[in-house]
Each structure stands twice: as C-alpha cells, then as structure tokens.
C-alpha atoms as a PDB file:
ATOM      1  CA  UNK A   1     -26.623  -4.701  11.075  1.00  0.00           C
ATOM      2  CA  UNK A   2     -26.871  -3.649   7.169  1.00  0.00           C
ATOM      3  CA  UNK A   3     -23.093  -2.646   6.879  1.00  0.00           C
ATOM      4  CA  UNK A   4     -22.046  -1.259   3.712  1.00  0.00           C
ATOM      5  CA  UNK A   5     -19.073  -4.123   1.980  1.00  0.00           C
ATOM      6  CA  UNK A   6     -15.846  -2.784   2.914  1.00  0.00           C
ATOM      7  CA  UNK A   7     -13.192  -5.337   2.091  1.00  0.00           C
ATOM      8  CA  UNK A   8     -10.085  -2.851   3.070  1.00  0.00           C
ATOM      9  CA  UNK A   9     -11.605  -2.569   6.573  1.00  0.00           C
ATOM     10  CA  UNK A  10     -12.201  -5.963   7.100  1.00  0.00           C
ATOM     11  CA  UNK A  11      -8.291  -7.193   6.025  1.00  0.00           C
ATOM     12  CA  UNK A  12      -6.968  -3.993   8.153  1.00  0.00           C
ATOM     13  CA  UNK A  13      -8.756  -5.194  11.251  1.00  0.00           C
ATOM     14  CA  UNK A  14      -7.420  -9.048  10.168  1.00  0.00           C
ATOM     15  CA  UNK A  15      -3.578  -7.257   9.772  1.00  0.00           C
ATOM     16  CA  UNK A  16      -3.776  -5.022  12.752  1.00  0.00           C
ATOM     17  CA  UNK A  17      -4.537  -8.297  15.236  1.00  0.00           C
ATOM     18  CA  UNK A  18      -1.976  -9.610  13.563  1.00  0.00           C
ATOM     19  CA  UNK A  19      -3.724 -12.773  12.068  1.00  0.00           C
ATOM     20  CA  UNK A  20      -2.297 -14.853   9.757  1.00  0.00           C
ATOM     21  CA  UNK A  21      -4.262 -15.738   7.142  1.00  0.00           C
ATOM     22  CA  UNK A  22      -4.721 -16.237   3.153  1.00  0.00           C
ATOM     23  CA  UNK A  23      -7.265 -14.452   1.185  1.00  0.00           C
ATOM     24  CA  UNK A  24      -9.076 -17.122  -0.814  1.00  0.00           C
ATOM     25  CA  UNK A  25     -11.837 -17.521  -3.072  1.00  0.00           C
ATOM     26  CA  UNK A  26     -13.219 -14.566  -5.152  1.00  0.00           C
ATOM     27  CA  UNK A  27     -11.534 -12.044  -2.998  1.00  0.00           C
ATOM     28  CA  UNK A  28      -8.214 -13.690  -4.233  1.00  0.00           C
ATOM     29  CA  UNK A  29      -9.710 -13.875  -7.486  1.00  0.00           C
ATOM     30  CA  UNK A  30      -9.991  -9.741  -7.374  1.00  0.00           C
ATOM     31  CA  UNK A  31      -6.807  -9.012  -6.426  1.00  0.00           C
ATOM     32  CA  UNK A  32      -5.187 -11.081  -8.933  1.00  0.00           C
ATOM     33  CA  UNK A  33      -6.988  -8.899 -11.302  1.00  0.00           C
ATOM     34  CA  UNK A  34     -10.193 -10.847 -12.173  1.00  0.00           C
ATOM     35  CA  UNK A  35     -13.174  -9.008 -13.243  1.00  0.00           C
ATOM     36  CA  UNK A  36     -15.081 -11.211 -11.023  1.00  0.00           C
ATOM     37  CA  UNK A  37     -17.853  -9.827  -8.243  1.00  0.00           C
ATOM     38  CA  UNK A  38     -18.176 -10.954  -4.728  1.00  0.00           C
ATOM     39  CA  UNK A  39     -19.978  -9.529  -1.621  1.00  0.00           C
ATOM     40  CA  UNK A  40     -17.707 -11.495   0.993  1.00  0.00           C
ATOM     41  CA  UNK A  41     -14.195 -11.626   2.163  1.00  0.00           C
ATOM     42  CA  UNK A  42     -12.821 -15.343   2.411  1.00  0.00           C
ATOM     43  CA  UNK A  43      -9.848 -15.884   4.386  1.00  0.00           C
ATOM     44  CA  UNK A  44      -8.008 -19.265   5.652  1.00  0.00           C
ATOM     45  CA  UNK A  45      -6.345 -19.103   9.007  1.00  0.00           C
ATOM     46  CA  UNK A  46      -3.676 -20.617  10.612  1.00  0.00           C
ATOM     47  CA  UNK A  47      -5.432 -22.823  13.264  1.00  0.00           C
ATOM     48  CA  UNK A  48      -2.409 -22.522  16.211  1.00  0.00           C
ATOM     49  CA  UNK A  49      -3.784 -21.498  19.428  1.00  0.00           C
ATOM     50  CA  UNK A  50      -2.524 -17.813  19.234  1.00  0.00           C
ATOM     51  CA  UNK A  51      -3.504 -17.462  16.074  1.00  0.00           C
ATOM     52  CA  UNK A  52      -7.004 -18.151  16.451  1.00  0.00           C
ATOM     53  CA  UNK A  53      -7.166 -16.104  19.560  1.00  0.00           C
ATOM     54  CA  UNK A  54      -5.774 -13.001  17.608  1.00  0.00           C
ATOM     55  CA  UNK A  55      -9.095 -14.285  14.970  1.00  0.00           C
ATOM     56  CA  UNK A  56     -11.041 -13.866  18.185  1.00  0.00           C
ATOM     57  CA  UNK A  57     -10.265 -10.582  18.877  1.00  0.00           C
ATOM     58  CA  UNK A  58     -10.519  -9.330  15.569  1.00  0.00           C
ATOM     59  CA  UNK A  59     -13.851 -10.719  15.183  1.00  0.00           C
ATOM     60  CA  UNK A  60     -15.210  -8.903  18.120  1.00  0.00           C
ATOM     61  CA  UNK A  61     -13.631  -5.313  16.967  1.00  0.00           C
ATOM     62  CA  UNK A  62     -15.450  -6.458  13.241  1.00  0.00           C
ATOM     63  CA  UNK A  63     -18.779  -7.110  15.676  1.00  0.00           C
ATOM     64  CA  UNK A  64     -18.950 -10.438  13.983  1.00  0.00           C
ATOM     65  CA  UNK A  65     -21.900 -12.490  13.797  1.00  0.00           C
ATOM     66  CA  UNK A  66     -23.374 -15.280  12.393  1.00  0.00           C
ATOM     67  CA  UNK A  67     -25.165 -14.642   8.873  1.00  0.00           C
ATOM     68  CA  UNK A  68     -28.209 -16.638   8.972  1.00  0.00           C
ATOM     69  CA  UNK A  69     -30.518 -16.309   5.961  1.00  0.00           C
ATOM     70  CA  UNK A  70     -33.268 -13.996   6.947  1.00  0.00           C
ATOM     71  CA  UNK A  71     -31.635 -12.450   9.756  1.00  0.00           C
ATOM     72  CA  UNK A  72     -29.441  -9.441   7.925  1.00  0.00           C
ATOM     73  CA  UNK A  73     -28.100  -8.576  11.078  1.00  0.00           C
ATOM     74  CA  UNK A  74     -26.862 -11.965  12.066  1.00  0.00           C
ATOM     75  CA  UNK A  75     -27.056 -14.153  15.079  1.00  0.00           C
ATOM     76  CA  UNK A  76     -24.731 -13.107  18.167  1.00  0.00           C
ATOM     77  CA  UNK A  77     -22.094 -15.875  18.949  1.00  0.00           C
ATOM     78  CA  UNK A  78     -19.662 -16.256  22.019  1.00  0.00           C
ATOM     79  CA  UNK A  79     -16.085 -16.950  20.552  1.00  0.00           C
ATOM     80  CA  UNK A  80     -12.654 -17.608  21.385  1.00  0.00           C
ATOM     81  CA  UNK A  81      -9.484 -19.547  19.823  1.00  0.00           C
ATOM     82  CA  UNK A  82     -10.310 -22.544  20.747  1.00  0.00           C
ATOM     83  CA  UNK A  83     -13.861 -22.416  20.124  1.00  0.00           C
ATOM     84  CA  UNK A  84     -12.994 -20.973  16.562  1.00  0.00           C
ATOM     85  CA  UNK A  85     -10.730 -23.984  15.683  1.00  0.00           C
ATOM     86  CA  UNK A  86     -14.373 -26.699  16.143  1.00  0.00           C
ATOM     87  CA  UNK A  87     -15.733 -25.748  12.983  1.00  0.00           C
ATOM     88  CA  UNK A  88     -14.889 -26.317   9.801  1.00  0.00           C
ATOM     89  CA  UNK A  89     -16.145 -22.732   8.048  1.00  0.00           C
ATOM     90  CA  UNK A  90     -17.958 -19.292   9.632  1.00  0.00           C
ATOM     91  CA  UNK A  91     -20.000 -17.347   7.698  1.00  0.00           C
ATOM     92  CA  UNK A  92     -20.382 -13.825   9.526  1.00  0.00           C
ATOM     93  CA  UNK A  93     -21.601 -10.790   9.066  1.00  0.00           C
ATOM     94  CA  UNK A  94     -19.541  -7.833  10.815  1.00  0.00           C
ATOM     95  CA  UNK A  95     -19.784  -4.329  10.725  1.00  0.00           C
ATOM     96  CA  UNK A  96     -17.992  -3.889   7.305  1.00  0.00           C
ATOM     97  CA  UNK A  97     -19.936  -7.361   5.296  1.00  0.00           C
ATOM     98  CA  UNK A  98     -19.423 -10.539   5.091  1.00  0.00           C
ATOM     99  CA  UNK A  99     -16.881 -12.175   5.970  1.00  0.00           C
ATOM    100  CA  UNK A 100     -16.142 -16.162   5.342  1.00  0.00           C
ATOM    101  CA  UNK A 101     -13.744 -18.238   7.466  1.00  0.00           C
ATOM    102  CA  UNK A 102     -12.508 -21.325   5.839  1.00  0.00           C
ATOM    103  CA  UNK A 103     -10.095 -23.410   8.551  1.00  0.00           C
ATOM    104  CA  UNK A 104     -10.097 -26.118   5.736  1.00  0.00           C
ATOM    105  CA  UNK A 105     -10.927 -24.755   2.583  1.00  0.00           C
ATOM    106  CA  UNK A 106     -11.688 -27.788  -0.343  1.00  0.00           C
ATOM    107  CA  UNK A 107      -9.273 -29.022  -2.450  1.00  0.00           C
ATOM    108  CA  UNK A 108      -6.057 -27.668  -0.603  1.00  0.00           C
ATOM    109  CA  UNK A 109      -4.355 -28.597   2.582  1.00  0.00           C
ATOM    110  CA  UNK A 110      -5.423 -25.449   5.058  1.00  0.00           C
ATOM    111  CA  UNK A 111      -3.551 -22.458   5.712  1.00  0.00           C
ATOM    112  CA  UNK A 112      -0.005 -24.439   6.049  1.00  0.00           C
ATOM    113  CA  UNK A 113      -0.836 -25.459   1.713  1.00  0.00           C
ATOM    114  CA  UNK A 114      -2.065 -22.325   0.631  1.00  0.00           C
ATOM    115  CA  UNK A 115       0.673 -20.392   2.505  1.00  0.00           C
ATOM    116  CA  UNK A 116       2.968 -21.923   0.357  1.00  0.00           C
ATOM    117  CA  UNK A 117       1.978 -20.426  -3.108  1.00  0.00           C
ATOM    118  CA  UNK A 118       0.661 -17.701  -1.830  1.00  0.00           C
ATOM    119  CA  UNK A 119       1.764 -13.858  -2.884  1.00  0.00           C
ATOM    120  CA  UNK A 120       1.912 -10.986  -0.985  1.00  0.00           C
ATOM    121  CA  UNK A 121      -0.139  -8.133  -1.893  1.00  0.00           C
ATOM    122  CA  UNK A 122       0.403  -4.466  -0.140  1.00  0.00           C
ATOM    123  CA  UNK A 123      -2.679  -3.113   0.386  1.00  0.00           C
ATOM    124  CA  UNK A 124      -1.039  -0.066   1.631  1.00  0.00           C
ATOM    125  CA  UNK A 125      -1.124   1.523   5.581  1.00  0.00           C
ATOM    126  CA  UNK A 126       1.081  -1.391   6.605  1.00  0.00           C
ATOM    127  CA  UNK A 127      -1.666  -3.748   5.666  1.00  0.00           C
ATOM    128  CA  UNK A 128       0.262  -6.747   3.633  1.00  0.00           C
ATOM    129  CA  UNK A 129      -2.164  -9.864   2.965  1.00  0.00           C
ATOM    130  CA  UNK A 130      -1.262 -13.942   1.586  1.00  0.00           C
ATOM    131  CA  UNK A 131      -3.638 -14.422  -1.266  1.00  0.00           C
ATOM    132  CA  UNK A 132      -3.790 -17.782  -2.729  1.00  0.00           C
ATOM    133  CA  UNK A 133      -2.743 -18.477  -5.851  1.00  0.00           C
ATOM    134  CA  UNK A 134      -4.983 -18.453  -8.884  1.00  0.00           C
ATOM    135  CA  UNK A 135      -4.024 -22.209  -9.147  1.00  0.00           C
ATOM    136  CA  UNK A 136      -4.968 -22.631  -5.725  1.00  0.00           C
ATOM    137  CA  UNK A 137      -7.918 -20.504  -6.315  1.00  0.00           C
ATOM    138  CA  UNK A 138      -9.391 -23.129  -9.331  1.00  0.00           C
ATOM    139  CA  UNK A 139      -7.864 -26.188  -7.828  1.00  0.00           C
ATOM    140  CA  UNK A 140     -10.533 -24.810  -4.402  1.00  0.00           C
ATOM    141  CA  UNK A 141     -13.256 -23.440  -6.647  1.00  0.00           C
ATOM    142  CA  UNK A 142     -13.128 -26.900  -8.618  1.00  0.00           C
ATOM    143  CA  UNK A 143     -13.287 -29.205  -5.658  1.00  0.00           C
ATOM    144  CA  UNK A 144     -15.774 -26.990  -3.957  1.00  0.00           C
ATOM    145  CA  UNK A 145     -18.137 -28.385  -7.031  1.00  0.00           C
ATOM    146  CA  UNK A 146     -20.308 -25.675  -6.371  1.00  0.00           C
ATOM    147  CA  UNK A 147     -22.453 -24.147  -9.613  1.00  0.00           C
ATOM    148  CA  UNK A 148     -21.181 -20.520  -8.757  1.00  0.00           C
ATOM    149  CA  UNK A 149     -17.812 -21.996  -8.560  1.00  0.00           C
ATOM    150  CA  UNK A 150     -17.992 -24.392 -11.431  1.00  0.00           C
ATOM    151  CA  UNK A 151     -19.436 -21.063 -13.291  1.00  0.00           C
ATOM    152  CA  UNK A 152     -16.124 -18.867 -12.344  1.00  0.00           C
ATOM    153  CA  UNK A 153     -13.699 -21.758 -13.397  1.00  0.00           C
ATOM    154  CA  UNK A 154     -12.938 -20.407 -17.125  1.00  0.00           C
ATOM    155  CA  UNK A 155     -12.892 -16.979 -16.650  1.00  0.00           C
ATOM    156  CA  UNK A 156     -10.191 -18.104 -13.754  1.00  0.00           C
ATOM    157  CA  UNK A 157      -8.382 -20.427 -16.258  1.00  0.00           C
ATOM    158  CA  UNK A 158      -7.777 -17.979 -18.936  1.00  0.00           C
ATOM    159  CA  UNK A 159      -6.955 -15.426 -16.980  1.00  0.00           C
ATOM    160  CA  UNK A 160      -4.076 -17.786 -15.360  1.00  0.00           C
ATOM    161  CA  UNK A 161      -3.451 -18.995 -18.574  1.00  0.00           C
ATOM    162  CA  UNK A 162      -3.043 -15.176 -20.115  1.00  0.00           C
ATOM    163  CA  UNK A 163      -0.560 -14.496 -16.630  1.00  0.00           C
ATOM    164  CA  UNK A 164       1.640 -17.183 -17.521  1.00  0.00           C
END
C-alpha cells in the first residue's frame, strides 16, 4: 500500500463513523493557516467504549495498518474499541496516508482537554472537525521535546501571536 496523502478522505471517513476526535499536531497547524508541511493526519480520540469502536470501524474502511519503517505497506493488525484504548499512540498507514492516533497526546489532558479549546472547522460535505488550538498545538509540540517539534515552535508562536 503506497496511497497517495489525502487528508479530506481520511477526516470524511473519521466524520462519517461518527468519531469524535481533535485534529492535532501539524494537521491543526494547517488549518489554522500555517505554512507548515506534514505527510500525516494526527487526531486525539475520545477513549469511551463507543467511541473507540466507531475508531474501529473507521480504521478498517481506511484499511489501516501499522506503519513500520521499511514496510510501506504496513503491518496488518486485528482491532477493536477496546483493543484501541491499550496503547498510548498508532501510527498507521491506510489507504489515503498516514494517519497518527494520539489517545494521550503530550502536554495536554486527552481528548476531554483539547476538546475544550478546540474550534470547529467545516470542511464542507457535512464533514465538521475539533482542531486544537494553536496554544494547544505549541503547549503539545513543546512538551513533545521533539527536534521537528522544537523546530516548528516559532513559526507556531508568531503566527498565534500575529492571530491575536
């Protein structure tokens, strides 16, 4: 599987299971307006039972797998709710790119914190998302420590900075 990125698609089959979720990371970064490049959705779910079954069954429309260095089309994986809820992050590949599952993303308090500042964008079709706030974005990217995300940080900052 060598799927061409196709963020829409992936958020349309999210919305049309009806997951909840919160678009984080560089994907919320992008829809805030940042000129920033990514290759990968990131999302946060909300971990209740139902929730993470309707993550289940969007997965297997999406053909998820797991992304494994090396292994382009990914590593088949048995999944349901509850089994979804055990881990901590999924990295995937699916049949529109990569997508990233955060249950606890760093440096905010899950779905139930980001939900809270989060803004609704219309992606039009029906298809209306949560994306984290750019403060939530930073206060994630910054406790993530990561160099990529450590690298994003001021372009992130001004940009909030120029919003306010």
């Amino acid at each position: 599987m060598s799927p061409s990125f196709d963020p829409q698609r992936i958020l349309d089959v999210l919305c049309s299971h009806h997951v909840r979720f919160v678009v984080i990371g560089g994907s919320a970064a992008i829809l805030h307006g940042a000129a920033y490049v990514t290759d990968d959705v990131d999302v946060c779910p909300a971990t209740d039972r139902k929730n993470l079954a309707h993550l289940s069954d969007a997965l297997t429309e999406l053909a998820a797998r797991i992304r494994v260095e090396g292994i382009p089309e990914g590593i088949e994986f048995s999944h349901d709710g509850e089994s979804l809820g055990r881990a901590v992050i999924w990295n995937l590949v699916t049949n529109a790119g990569i997508l990233d599952i955060a249950i606890d993303p760093a440096g905010v308090n899950g779905f139930v914190g980001l939900a809270e500042n989060a803004i609704e964008f219309d992606l039009g079709e029906g298809a209306v998302v949560l994306v984290a706030s750019l403060d939530d974005v930073i206060r994630s990217k910054r406790a993530a420590n990561r160099p990529k995300d450590l690298q994003a940080l001021p372009m992130l900052e001004a940009m909030r900075d120029r919003l306010r």
